[in-house]
C-alpha atoms as a PDB file:
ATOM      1  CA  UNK A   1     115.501 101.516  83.763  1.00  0.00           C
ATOM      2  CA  UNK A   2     117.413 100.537  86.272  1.00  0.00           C
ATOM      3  CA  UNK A   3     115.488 101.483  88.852  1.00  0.00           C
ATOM      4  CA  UNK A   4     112.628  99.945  87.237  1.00  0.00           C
ATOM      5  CA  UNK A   5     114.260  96.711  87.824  1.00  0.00           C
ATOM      6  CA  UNK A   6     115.190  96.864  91.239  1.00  0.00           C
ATOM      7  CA  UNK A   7     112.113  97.521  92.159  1.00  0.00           C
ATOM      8  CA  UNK A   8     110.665  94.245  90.112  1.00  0.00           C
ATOM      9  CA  UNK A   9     113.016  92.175  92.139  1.00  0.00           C
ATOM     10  CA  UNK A  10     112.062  93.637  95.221  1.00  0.00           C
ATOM     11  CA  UNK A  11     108.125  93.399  94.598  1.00  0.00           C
ATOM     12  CA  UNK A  12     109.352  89.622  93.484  1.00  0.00           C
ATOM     13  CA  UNK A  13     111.346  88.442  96.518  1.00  0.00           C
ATOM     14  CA  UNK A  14     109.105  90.050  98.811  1.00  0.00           C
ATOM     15  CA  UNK A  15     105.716  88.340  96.656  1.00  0.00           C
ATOM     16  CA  UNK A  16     107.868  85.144  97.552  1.00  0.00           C
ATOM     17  CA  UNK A  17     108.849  85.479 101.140  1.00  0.00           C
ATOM     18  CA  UNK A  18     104.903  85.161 101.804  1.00  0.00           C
ATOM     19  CA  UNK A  19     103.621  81.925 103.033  1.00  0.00           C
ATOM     20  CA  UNK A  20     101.817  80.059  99.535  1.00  0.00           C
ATOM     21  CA  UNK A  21      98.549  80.054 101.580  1.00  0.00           C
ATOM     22  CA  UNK A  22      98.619  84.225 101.744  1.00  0.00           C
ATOM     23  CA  UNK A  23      99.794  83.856  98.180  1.00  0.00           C
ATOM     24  CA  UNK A  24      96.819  81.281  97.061  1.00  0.00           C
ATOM     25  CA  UNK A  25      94.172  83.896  98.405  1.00  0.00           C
ATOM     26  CA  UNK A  26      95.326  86.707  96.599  1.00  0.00           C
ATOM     27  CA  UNK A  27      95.563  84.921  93.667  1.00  0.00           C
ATOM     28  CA  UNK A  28      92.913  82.839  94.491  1.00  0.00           C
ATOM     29  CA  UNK A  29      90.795  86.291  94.827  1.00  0.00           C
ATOM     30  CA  UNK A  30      92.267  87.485  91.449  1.00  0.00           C
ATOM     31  CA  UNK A  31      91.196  83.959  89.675  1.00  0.00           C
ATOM     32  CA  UNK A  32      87.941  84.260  91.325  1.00  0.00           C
ATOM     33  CA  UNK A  33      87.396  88.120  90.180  1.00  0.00           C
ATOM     34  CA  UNK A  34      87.863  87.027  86.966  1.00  0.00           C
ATOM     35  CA  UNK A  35      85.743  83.934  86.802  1.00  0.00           C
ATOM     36  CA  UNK A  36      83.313  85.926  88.701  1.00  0.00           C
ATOM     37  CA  UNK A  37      83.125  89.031  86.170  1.00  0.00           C
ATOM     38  CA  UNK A  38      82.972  86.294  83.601  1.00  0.00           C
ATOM     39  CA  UNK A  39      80.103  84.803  84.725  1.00  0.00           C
ATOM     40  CA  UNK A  40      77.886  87.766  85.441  1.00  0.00           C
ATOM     41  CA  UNK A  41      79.512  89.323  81.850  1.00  0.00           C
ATOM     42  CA  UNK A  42      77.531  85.510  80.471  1.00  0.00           C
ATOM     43  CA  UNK A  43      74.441  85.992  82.491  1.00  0.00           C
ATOM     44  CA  UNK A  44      74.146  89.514  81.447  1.00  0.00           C
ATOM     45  CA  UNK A  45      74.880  88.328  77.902  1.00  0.00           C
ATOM     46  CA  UNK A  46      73.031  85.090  77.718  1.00  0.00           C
ATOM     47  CA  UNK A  47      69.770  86.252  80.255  1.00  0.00           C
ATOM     48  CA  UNK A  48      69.326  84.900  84.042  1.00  0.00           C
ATOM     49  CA  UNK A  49      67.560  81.399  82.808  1.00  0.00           C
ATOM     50  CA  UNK A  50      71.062  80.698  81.264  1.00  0.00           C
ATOM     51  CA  UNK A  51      73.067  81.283  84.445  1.00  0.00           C
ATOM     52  CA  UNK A  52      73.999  77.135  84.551  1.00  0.00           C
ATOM     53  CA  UNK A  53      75.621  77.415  81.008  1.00  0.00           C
ATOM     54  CA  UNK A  54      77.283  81.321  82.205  1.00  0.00           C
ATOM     55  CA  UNK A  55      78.815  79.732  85.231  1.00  0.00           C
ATOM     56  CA  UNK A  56      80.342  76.645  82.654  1.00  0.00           C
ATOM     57  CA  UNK A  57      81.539  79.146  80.533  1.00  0.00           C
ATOM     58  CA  UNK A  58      83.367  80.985  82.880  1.00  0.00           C
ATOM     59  CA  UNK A  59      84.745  77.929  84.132  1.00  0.00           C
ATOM     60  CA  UNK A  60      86.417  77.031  80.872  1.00  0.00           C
ATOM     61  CA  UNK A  61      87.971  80.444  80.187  1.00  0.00           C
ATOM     62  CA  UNK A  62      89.174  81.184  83.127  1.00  0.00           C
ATOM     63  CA  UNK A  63      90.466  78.121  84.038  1.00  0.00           C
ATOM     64  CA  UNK A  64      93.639  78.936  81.653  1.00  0.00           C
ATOM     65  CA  UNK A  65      94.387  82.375  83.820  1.00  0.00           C
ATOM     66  CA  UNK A  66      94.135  80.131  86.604  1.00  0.00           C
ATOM     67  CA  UNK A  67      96.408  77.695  86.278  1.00  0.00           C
ATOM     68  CA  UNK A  68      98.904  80.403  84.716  1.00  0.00           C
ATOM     69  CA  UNK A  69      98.766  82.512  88.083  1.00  0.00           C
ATOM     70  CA  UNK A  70      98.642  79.308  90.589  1.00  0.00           C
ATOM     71  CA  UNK A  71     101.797  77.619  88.823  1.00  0.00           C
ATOM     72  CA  UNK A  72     104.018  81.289  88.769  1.00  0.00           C
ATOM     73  CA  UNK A  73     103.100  82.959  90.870  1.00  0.00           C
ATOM     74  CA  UNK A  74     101.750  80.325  93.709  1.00  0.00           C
ATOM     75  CA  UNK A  75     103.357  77.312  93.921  1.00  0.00           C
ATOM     76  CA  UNK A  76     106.397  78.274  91.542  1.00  0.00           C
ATOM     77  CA  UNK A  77     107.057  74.508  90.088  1.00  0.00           C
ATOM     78  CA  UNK A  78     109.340  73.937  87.419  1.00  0.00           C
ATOM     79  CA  UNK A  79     110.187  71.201  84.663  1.00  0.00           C
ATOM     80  CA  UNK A  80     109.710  70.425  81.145  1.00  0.00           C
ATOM     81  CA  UNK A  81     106.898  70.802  78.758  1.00  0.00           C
ATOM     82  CA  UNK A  82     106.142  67.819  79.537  1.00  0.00           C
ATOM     83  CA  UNK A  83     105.757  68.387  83.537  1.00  0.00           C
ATOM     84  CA  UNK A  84     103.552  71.299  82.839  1.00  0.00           C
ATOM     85  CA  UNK A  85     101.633  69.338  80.484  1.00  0.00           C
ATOM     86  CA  UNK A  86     101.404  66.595  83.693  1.00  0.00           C
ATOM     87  CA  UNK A  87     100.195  69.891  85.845  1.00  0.00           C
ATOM     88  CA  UNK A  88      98.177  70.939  83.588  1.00  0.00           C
ATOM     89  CA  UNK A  89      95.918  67.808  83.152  1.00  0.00           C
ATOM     90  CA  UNK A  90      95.693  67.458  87.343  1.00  0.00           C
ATOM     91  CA  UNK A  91      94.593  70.893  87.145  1.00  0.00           C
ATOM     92  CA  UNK A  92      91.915  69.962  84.865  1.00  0.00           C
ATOM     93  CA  UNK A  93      90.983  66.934  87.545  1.00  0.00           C
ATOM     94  CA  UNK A  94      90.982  69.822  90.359  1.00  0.00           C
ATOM     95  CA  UNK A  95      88.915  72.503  88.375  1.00  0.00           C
ATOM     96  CA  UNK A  96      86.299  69.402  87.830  1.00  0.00           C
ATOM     97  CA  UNK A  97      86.053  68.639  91.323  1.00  0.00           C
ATOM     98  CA  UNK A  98      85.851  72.337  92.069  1.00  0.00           C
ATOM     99  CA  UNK A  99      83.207  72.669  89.453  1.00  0.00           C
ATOM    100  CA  UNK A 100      81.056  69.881  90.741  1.00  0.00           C
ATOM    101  CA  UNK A 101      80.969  71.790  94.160  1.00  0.00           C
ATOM    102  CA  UNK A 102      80.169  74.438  92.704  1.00  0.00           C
ATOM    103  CA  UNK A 103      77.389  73.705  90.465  1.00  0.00           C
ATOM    104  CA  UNK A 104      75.532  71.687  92.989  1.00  0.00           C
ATOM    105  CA  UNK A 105      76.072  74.298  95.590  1.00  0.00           C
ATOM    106  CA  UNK A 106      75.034  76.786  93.465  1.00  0.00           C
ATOM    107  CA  UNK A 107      71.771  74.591  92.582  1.00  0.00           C
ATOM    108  CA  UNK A 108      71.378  74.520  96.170  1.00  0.00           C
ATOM    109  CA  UNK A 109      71.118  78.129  96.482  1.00  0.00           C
ATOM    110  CA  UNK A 110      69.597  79.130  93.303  1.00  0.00           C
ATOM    111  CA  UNK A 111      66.604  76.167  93.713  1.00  0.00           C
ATOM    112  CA  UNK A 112      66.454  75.581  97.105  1.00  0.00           C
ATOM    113  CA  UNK A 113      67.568  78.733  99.355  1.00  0.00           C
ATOM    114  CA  UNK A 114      65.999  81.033  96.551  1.00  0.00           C
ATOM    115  CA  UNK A 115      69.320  83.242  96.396  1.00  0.00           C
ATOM    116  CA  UNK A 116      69.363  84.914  93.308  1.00  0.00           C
ATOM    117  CA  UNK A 117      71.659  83.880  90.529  1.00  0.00           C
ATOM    118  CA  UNK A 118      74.476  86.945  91.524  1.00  0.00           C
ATOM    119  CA  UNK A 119      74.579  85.878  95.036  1.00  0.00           C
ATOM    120  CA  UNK A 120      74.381  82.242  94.673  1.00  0.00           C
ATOM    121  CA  UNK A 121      78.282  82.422  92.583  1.00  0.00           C
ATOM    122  CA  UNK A 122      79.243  84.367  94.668  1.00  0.00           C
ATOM    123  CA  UNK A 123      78.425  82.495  97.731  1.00  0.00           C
ATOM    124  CA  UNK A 124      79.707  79.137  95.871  1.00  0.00           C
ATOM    125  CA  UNK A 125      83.076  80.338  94.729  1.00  0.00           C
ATOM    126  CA  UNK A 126      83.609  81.291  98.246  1.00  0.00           C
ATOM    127  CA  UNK A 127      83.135  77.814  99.513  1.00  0.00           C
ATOM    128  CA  UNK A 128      84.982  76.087  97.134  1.00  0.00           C
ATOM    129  CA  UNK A 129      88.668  78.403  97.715  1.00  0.00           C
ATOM    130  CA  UNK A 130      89.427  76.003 100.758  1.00  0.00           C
ATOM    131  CA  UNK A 131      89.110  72.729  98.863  1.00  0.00           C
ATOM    132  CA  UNK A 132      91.009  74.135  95.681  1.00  0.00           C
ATOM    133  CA  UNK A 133      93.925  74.828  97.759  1.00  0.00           C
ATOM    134  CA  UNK A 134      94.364  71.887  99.186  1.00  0.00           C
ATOM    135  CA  UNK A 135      93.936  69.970  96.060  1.00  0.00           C
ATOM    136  CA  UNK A 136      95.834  72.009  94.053  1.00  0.00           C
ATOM    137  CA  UNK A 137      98.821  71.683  96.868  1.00  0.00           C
ATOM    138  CA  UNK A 138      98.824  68.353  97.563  1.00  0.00           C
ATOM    139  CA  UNK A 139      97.895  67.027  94.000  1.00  0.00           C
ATOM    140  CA  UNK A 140      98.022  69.370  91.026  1.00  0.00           C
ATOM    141  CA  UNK A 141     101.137  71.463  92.129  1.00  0.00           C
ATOM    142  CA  UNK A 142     102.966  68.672  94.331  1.00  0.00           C
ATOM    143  CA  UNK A 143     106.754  69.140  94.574  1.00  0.00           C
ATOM    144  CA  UNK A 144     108.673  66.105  94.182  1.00  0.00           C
END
């Protein structure tokens, strides 16, 4: 057991003594695995025509993984209730922005490019990792 332990706190410190951009990705990549699988797990479920609703779906339940992961294991804030409460609702402003971008990109390559619906998600959820960070940094997970 002990050994079990040391090796926790040595995974731990060392998870910590990257930089929170290498951290974000990873994560980031983990969040977006998981919204990803979501969404093609409501297309497949739902049929292609639905892949609009899918995508909002995925959105909502895997927005609570998401700001789980960011706030432990990314940006490592701490408070009260009540400050996580705070987070939680910025989070909420950031995963609407980040929705918005990607629901019109994916319209824009779904509609306009004629990517097909797999592709198109994909593509999106790419583009919008850069903004998230920095919104998430600056404003959701800001340190005082």
């Amino acid at each position: 057991m002990k050994l079990v332990v040391k090796i926790f706190w040595a995974v731990w410190n060392f998870w910590f003594s990257l930089p929170d951009k290498i951290r974000f990705l990873l994560v980031g990549g983990f969040n977006a695995t998981v919204s990803y699988l979501m969404y093609v797990g409501f297309v497949f479920w739902l049929g292609e025509e639905k892949y609009w609703l899918s995508m909002t779906l995925a959105w909502i339940f895997s927005s609570f993984i998401s700001f789980s992961t960011q706030k432990i294991f990314v940006f490592q804030t701490k408070g009260k209730f009540a400050d996580w409460v705070n987070e939680y609702i910025k989070c909420v402003g950031v995963w609407i922005v980040a929705y918005l971008i990607n629901a019109i990109m994916l319209e824009v390559f779904v509609r306009v490019a004629n990517v097909n619906v797999y592709l198109a998600q994909f593509l999106a959820i790419v583009c919008t990792t850069v903004s998230s960070y920095i919104l998430f940094k600056y404003f959701a997970f800001k340190k005082k």
